[in-house]
C-alpha atoms as a PDB file:
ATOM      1  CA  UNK A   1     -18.329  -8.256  -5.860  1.00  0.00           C
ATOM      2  CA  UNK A   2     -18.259  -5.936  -3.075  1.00  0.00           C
ATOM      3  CA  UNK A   3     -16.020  -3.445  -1.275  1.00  0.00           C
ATOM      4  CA  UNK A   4     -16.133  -3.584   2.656  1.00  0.00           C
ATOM      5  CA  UNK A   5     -14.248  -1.483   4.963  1.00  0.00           C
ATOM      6  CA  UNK A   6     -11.863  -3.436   7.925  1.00  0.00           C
ATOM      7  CA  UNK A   7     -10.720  -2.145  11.011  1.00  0.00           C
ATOM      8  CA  UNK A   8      -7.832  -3.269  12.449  1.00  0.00           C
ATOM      9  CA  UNK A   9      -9.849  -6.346  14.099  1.00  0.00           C
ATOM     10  CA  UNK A  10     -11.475  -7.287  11.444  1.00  0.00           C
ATOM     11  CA  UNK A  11      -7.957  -7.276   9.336  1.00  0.00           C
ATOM     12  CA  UNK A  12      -6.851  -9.407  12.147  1.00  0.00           C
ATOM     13  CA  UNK A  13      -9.582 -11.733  11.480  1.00  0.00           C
ATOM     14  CA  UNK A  14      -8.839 -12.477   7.650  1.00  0.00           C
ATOM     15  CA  UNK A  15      -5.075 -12.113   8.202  1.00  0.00           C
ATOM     16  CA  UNK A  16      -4.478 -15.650   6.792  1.00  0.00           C
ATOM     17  CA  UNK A  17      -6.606 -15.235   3.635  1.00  0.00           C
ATOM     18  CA  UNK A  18      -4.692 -11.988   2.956  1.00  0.00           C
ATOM     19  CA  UNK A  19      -0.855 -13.663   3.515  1.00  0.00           C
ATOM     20  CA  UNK A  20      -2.119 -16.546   1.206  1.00  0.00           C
ATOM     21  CA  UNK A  21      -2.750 -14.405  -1.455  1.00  0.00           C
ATOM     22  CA  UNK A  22       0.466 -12.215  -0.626  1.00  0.00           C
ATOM     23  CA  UNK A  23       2.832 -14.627  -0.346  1.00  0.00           C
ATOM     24  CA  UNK A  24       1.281 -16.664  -3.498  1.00  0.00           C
ATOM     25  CA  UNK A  25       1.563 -13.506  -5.588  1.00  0.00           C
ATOM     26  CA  UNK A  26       5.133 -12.512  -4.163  1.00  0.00           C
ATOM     27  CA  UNK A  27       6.035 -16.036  -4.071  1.00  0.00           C
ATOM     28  CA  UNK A  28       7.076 -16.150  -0.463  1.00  0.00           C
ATOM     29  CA  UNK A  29       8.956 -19.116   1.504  1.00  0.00           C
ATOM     30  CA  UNK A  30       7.381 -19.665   4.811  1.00  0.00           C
ATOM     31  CA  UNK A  31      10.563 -17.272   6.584  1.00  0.00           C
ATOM     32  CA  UNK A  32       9.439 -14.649   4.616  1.00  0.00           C
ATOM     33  CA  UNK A  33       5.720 -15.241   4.672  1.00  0.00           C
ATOM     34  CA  UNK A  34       5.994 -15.164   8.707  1.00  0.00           C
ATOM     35  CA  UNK A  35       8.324 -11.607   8.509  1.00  0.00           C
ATOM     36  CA  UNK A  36       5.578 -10.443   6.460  1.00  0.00           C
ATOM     37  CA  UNK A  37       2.297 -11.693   8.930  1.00  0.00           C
ATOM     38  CA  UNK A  38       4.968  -9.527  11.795  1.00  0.00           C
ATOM     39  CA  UNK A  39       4.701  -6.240   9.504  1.00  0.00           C
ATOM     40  CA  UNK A  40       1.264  -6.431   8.731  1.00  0.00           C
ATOM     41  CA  UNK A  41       0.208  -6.996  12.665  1.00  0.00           C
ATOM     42  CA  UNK A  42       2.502  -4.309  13.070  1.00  0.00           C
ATOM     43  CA  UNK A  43       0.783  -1.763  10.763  1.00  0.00           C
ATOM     44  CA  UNK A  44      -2.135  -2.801  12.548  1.00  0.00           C
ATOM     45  CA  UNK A  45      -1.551  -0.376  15.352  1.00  0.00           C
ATOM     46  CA  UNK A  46      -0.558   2.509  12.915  1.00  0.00           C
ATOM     47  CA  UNK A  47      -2.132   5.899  13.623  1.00  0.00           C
ATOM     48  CA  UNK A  48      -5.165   5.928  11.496  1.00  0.00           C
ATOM     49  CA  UNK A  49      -5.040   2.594  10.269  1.00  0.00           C
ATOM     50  CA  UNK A  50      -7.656   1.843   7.119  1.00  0.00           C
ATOM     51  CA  UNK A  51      -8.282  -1.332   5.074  1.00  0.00           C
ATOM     52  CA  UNK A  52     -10.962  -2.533   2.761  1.00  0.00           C
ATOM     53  CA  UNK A  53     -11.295  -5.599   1.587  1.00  0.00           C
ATOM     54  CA  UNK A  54     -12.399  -6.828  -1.906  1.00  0.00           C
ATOM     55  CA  UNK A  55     -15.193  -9.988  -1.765  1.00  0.00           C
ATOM     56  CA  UNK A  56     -17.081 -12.263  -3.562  1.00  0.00           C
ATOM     57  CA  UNK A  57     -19.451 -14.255  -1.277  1.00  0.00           C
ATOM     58  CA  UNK A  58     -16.917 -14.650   1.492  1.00  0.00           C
ATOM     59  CA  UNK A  59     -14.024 -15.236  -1.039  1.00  0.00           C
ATOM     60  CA  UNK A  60     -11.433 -12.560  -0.727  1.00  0.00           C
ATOM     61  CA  UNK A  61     -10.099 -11.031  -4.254  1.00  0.00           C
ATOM     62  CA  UNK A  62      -8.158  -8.854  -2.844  1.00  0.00           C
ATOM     63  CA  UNK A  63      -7.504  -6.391  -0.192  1.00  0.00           C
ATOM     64  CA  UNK A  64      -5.880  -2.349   0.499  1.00  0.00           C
ATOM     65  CA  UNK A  65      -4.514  -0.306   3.382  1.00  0.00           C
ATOM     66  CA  UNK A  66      -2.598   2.166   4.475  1.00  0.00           C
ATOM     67  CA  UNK A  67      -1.920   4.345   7.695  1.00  0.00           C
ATOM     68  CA  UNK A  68      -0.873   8.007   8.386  1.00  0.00           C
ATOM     69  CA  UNK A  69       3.016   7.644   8.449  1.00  0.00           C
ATOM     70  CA  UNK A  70       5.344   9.738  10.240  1.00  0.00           C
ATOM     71  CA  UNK A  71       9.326   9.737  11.655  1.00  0.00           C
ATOM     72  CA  UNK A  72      10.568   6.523  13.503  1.00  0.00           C
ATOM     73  CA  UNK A  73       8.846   4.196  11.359  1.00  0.00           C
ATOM     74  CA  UNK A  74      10.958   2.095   8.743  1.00  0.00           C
ATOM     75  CA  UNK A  75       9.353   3.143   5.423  1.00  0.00           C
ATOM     76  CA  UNK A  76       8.921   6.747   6.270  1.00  0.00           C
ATOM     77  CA  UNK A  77      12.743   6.835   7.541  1.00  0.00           C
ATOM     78  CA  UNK A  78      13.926   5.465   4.452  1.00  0.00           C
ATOM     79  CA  UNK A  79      12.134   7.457   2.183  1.00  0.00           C
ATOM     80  CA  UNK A  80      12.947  10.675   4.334  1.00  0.00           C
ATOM     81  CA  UNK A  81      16.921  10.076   4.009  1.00  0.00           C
ATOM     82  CA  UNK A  82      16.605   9.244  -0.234  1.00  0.00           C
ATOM     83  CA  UNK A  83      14.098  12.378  -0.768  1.00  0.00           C
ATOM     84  CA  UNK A  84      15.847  15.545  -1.344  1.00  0.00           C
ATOM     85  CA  UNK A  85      15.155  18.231   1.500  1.00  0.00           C
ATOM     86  CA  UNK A  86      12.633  20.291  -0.606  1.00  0.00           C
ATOM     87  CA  UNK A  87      10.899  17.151  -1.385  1.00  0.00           C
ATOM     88  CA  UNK A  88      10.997  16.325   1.985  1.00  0.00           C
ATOM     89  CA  UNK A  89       9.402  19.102   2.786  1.00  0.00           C
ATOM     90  CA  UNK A  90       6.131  19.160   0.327  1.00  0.00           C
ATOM     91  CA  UNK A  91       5.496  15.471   1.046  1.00  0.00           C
ATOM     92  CA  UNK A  92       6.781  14.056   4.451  1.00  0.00           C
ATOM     93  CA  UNK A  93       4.948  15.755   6.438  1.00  0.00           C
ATOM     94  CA  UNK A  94       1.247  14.826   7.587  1.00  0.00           C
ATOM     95  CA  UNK A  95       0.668  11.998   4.980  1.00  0.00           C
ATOM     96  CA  UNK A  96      -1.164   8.658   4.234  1.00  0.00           C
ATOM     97  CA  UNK A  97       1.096   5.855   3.322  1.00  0.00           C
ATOM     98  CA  UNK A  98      -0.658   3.600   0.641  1.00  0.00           C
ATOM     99  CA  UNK A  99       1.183   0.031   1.950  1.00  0.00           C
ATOM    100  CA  UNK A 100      -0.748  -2.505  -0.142  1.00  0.00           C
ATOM    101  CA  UNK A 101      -2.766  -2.996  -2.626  1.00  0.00           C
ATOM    102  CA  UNK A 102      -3.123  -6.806  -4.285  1.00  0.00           C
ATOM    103  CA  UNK A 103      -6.164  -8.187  -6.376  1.00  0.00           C
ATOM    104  CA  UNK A 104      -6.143 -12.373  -6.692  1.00  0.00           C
ATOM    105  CA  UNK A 105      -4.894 -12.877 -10.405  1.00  0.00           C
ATOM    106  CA  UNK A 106      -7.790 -14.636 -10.974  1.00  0.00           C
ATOM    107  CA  UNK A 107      -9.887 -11.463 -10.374  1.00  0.00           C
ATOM    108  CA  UNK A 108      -7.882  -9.299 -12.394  1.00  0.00           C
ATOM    109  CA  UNK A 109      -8.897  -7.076 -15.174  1.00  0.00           C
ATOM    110  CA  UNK A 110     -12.732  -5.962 -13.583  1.00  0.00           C
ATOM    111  CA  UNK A 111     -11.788  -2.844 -12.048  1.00  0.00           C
ATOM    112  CA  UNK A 112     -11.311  -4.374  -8.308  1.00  0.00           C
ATOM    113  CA  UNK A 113      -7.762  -2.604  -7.764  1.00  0.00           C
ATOM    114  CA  UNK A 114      -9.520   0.569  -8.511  1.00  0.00           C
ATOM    115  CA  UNK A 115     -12.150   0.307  -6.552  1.00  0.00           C
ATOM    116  CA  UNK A 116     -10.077  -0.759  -3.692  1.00  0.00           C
ATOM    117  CA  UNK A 117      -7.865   2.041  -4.352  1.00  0.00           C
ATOM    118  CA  UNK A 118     -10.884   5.095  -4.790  1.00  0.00           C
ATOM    119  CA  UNK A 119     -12.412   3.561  -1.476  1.00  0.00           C
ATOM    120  CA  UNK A 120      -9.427   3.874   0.766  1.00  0.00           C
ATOM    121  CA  UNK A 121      -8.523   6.981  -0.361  1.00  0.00           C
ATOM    122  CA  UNK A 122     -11.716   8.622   0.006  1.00  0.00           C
ATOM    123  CA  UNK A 123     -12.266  11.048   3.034  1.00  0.00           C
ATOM    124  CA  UNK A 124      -8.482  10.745   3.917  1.00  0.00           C
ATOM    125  CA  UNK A 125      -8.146  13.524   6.350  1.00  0.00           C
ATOM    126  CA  UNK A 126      -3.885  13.931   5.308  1.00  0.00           C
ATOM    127  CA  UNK A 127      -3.444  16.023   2.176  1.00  0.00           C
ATOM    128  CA  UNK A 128      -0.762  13.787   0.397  1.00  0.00           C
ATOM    129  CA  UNK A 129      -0.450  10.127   0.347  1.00  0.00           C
ATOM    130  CA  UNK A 130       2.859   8.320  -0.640  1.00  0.00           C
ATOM    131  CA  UNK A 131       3.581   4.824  -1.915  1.00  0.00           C
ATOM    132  CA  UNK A 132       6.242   2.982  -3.418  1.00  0.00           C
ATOM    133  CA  UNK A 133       5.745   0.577  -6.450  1.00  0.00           C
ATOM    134  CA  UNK A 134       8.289  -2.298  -8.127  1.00  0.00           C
ATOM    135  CA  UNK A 135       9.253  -0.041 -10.866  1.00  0.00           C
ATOM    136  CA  UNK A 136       9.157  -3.390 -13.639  1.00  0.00           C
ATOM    137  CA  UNK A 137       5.248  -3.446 -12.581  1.00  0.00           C
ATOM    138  CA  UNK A 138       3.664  -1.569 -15.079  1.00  0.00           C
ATOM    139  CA  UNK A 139      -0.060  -2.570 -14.323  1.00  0.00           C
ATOM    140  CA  UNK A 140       0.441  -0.744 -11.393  1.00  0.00           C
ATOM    141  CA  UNK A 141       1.994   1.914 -12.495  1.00  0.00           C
ATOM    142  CA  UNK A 142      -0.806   1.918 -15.356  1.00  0.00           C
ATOM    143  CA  UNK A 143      -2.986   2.602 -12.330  1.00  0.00           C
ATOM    144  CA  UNK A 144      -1.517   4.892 -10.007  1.00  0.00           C
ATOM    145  CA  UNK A 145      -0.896   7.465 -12.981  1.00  0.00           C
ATOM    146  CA  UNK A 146      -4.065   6.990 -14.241  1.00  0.00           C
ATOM    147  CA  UNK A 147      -5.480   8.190 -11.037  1.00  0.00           C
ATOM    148  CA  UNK A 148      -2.997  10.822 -10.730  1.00  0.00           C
ATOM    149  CA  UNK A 149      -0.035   9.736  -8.761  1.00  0.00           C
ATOM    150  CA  UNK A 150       3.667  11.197  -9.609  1.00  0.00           C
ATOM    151  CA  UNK A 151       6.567   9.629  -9.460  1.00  0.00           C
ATOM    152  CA  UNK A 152       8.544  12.030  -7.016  1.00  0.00           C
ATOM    153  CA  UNK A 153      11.720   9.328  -6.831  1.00  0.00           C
ATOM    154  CA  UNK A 154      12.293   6.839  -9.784  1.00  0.00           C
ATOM    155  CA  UNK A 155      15.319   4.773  -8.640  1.00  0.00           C
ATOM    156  CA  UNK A 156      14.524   4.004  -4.811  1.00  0.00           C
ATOM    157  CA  UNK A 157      16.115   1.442  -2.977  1.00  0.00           C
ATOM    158  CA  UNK A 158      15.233  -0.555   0.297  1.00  0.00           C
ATOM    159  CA  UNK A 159      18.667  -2.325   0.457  1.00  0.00           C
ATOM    160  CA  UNK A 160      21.909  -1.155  -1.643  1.00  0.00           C
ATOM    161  CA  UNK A 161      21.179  -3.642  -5.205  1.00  0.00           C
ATOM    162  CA  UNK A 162      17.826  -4.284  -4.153  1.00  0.00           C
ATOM    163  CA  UNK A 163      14.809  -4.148  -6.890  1.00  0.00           C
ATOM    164  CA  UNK A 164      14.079  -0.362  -8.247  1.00  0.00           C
ATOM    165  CA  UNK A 165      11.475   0.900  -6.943  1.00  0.00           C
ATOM    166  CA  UNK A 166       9.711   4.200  -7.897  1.00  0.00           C
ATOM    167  CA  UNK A 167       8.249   6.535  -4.422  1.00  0.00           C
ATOM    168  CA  UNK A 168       4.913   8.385  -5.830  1.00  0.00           C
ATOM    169  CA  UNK A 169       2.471  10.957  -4.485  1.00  0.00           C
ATOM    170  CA  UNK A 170      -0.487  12.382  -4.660  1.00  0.00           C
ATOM    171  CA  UNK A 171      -2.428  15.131  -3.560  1.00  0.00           C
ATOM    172  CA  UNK A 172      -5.695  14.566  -1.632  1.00  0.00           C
ATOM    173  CA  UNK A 173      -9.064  16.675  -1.419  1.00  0.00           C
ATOM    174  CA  UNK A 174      -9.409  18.410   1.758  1.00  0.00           C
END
Protein backbone atom coordinates (compact mmCIF):
# COMPACT_ATOMS: atom_id res chain seq x y z
CA UNK A 1 0.00 0.00 0.00
CA UNK A 2 1.01 3.40 -0.75
CA UNK A 3 0.12 7.03 -0.07
CA UNK A 4 0.26 9.43 -3.19
CA UNK A 5 -0.47 13.00 -3.23
CA UNK A 6 -3.39 14.40 -6.02
CA UNK A 7 -3.79 17.66 -7.32
CA UNK A 8 -6.84 18.82 -8.32
CA UNK A 9 -6.32 17.08 -11.92
CA UNK A 10 -5.33 14.17 -10.87
CA UNK A 11 -8.55 14.04 -8.32
CA UNK A 12 -10.40 14.78 -11.44
CA UNK A 13 -8.97 11.81 -13.01
CA UNK A 14 -10.05 9.10 -10.32
CA UNK A 15 -13.27 11.01 -9.54
CA UNK A 16 -15.38 7.89 -10.38
CA UNK A 17 -13.36 5.41 -8.28
CA UNK A 18 -13.69 7.85 -5.35
CA UNK A 19 -17.86 8.40 -5.75
CA UNK A 20 -18.03 4.51 -6.01
CA UNK A 21 -16.59 4.04 -2.89
CA UNK A 22 -18.52 7.18 -1.39
CA UNK A 23 -21.69 6.53 -2.40
CA UNK A 24 -21.25 2.58 -1.59
CA UNK A 25 -20.18 3.49 1.94
CA UNK A 26 -22.93 6.32 2.37
CA UNK A 27 -25.27 4.29 0.47
CA UNK A 28 -26.17 6.89 -2.09
CA UNK A 29 -29.11 6.78 -4.84
CA UNK A 30 -27.85 7.99 -8.11
CA UNK A 31 -29.63 11.87 -7.22
CA UNK A 32 -27.53 12.00 -4.47
CA UNK A 33 -24.43 10.34 -5.84
CA UNK A 34 -24.55 13.09 -8.81
CA UNK A 35 -25.11 16.19 -5.95
CA UNK A 36 -22.18 14.72 -4.42
CA UNK A 37 -19.71 14.32 -7.91
CA UNK A 38 -21.10 18.56 -8.13
CA UNK A 39 -19.49 19.24 -4.51
CA UNK A 40 -16.50 17.42 -4.94
CA UNK A 41 -15.70 19.20 -8.56
CA UNK A 42 -16.58 22.09 -6.69
CA UNK A 43 -13.99 21.75 -3.88
CA UNK A 44 -11.77 21.18 -6.62
CA UNK A 45 -11.17 24.84 -7.19
CA UNK A 46 -10.87 25.59 -3.37
CA UNK A 47 -7.96 27.81 -2.33
CA UNK A 48 -5.27 25.41 -1.49
CA UNK A 49 -6.86 22.39 -2.47
CA UNK A 50 -4.91 18.94 -1.19
CA UNK A 51 -5.77 15.24 -1.66
CA UNK A 52 -3.94 12.01 -1.30
CA UNK A 53 -5.00 9.04 -2.29
CA UNK A 54 -4.62 5.57 -0.63
CA UNK A 55 -3.48 2.54 -3.33
CA UNK A 56 -2.81 -0.82 -3.78
CA UNK A 57 -1.49 -1.54 -7.33
CA UNK A 58 -3.87 0.85 -9.01
CA UNK A 59 -6.79 -0.17 -6.66
CA UNK A 60 -7.95 2.75 -4.64
CA UNK A 61 -8.58 1.99 -0.69
CA UNK A 62 -9.34 5.06 0.02
CA UNK A 63 -8.80 8.67 -0.39
CA UNK A 64 -8.49 12.44 1.88
CA UNK A 65 -8.76 16.16 1.23
CA UNK A 66 -9.39 19.22 2.35
CA UNK A 67 -8.97 23.01 1.35
CA UNK A 68 -8.31 26.32 3.25
CA UNK A 69 -11.97 27.46 4.01
CA UNK A 70 -13.11 30.85 4.48
CA UNK A 71 -16.66 33.14 4.44
CA UNK A 72 -19.13 32.56 1.47
CA UNK A 73 -18.64 29.00 1.29
CA UNK A 74 -21.52 26.61 2.61
CA UNK A 75 -19.70 24.64 5.35
CA UNK A 76 -17.72 27.49 6.70
CA UNK A 77 -21.10 29.69 6.79
CA UNK A 78 -22.83 27.18 8.66
CA UNK A 79 -20.41 26.46 11.09
CA UNK A 80 -19.69 30.32 11.55
CA UNK A 81 -23.54 31.08 12.49
CA UNK A 82 -23.71 27.67 15.17
CA UNK A 83 -20.11 28.60 16.76
CA UNK A 84 -20.32 31.00 19.52
CA UNK A 85 -18.46 34.42 18.74
CA UNK A 86 -15.35 33.60 20.90
CA UNK A 87 -15.17 30.35 19.19
CA UNK A 88 -15.53 31.99 16.15
CA UNK A 89 -12.87 33.85 16.75
CA UNK A 90 -9.96 31.17 17.81
CA UNK A 91 -10.98 28.90 14.92
CA UNK A 92 -12.67 30.57 11.82
CA UNK A 93 -10.23 32.37 10.82
CA UNK A 94 -7.27 31.19 8.42
CA UNK A 95 -8.04 27.38 8.60
CA UNK A 96 -7.86 23.99 6.73
CA UNK A 97 -11.14 22.27 6.37
CA UNK A 98 -10.60 18.40 6.64
CA UNK A 99 -13.78 17.44 4.03
CA UNK A 100 -13.19 13.70 3.63
CA UNK A 101 -11.65 11.07 4.71
CA UNK A 102 -13.02 7.27 3.65
CA UNK A 103 -10.94 3.93 3.64
CA UNK A 104 -12.78 0.88 1.42
CA UNK A 105 -14.21 -1.42 4.30
CA UNK A 106 -12.38 -3.99 2.94
CA UNK A 107 -9.10 -2.17 3.79
CA UNK A 108 -10.02 -1.29 7.14
CA UNK A 109 -8.20 -1.92 10.30
CA UNK A 110 -4.23 -1.46 8.73
CA UNK A 111 -3.69 1.98 9.64
CA UNK A 112 -4.69 3.51 6.00
CA UNK A 113 -7.10 6.30 7.56
CA UNK A 114 -4.16 7.37 9.53
CA UNK A 115 -1.86 7.54 7.19
CA UNK A 116 -4.12 9.37 4.92
CA UNK A 117 -4.91 11.63 7.65
CA UNK A 118 -0.88 12.38 8.98
CA UNK A 119 -0.09 12.94 5.15
CA UNK A 120 -2.58 15.63 4.40
CA UNK A 121 -2.08 17.34 7.32
CA UNK A 122 1.52 17.59 7.17
CA UNK A 123 3.14 21.00 6.13
CA UNK A 124 -0.37 22.67 6.27
CA UNK A 125 0.59 26.25 6.13
CA UNK A 126 -3.10 27.34 8.29
CA UNK A 127 -2.66 26.90 12.03
CA UNK A 128 -6.09 25.16 12.78
CA UNK A 129 -7.96 22.74 10.75
CA UNK A 130 -11.75 22.02 11.32
CA UNK A 131 -13.95 19.06 10.43
CA UNK A 132 -17.18 17.76 11.20
CA UNK A 133 -17.85 13.99 11.97
CA UNK A 134 -21.43 11.84 12.24
CA UNK A 135 -21.39 11.95 15.91
CA UNK A 136 -22.82 7.85 16.04
CA UNK A 137 -19.30 7.13 14.17
CA UNK A 138 -17.12 6.26 16.77
CA UNK A 139 -14.18 4.77 14.62
CA UNK A 140 -13.77 8.08 13.59
CA UNK A 141 -14.04 9.72 16.40
CA UNK A 142 -11.59 6.91 17.85
CA UNK A 143 -9.25 8.57 15.37
CA UNK A 144 -9.52 12.14 15.32
CA UNK A 145 -9.04 12.19 19.27
CA UNK A 146 -6.42 9.96 19.12
CA UNK A 147 -4.55 12.35 17.00
CA UNK A 148 -5.63 15.21 18.97
CA UNK A 149 -8.72 16.76 17.60
CA UNK A 150 -11.44 18.49 20.08
CA UNK A 151 -14.73 18.52 19.81
CA UNK A 152 -15.41 22.42 19.87
CA UNK A 153 -19.44 21.79 18.98
CA UNK A 154 -21.11 18.39 19.93
CA UNK A 155 -24.70 18.77 18.63
CA UNK A 156 -24.23 20.43 15.04
CA UNK A 157 -26.73 20.41 12.55
CA UNK A 158 -26.72 20.85 8.64
CA UNK A 159 -30.58 20.94 8.38
CA UNK A 160 -33.04 21.51 11.53
CA UNK A 161 -33.55 17.27 12.60
CA UNK A 162 -30.79 16.34 10.54
CA UNK A 163 -28.08 13.63 11.92
CA UNK A 164 -25.81 15.09 14.99
CA UNK A 165 -22.88 15.88 14.05
CA UNK A 166 -19.88 16.91 16.25
CA UNK A 167 -17.47 20.23 14.58
CA UNK A 168 -13.69 19.44 15.87
CA UNK A 169 -10.35 21.21 15.71
CA UNK A 170 -7.07 21.05 15.90
CA UNK A 171 -4.10 22.96 16.16
CA UNK A 172 -1.36 22.68 13.50
CA UNK A 173 2.60 23.09 13.69
CA UNK A 174 3.74 26.20 12.18
Amino acid sequence: MRIVEAGPGAFALRLPEVLRLYADEYRLGPGAARERERVMRRHLGRKRFSAFFALEGDDLLGFAYGYAGGPGEYWYDLVYRAMPPPLREEWLGEHFEFVELLVAPAARGRGIGGALHDRLLAGRPEPVALLTVRADNAPALALYRARGWRALLDDFRFAPGGERFFVMGKRLPV
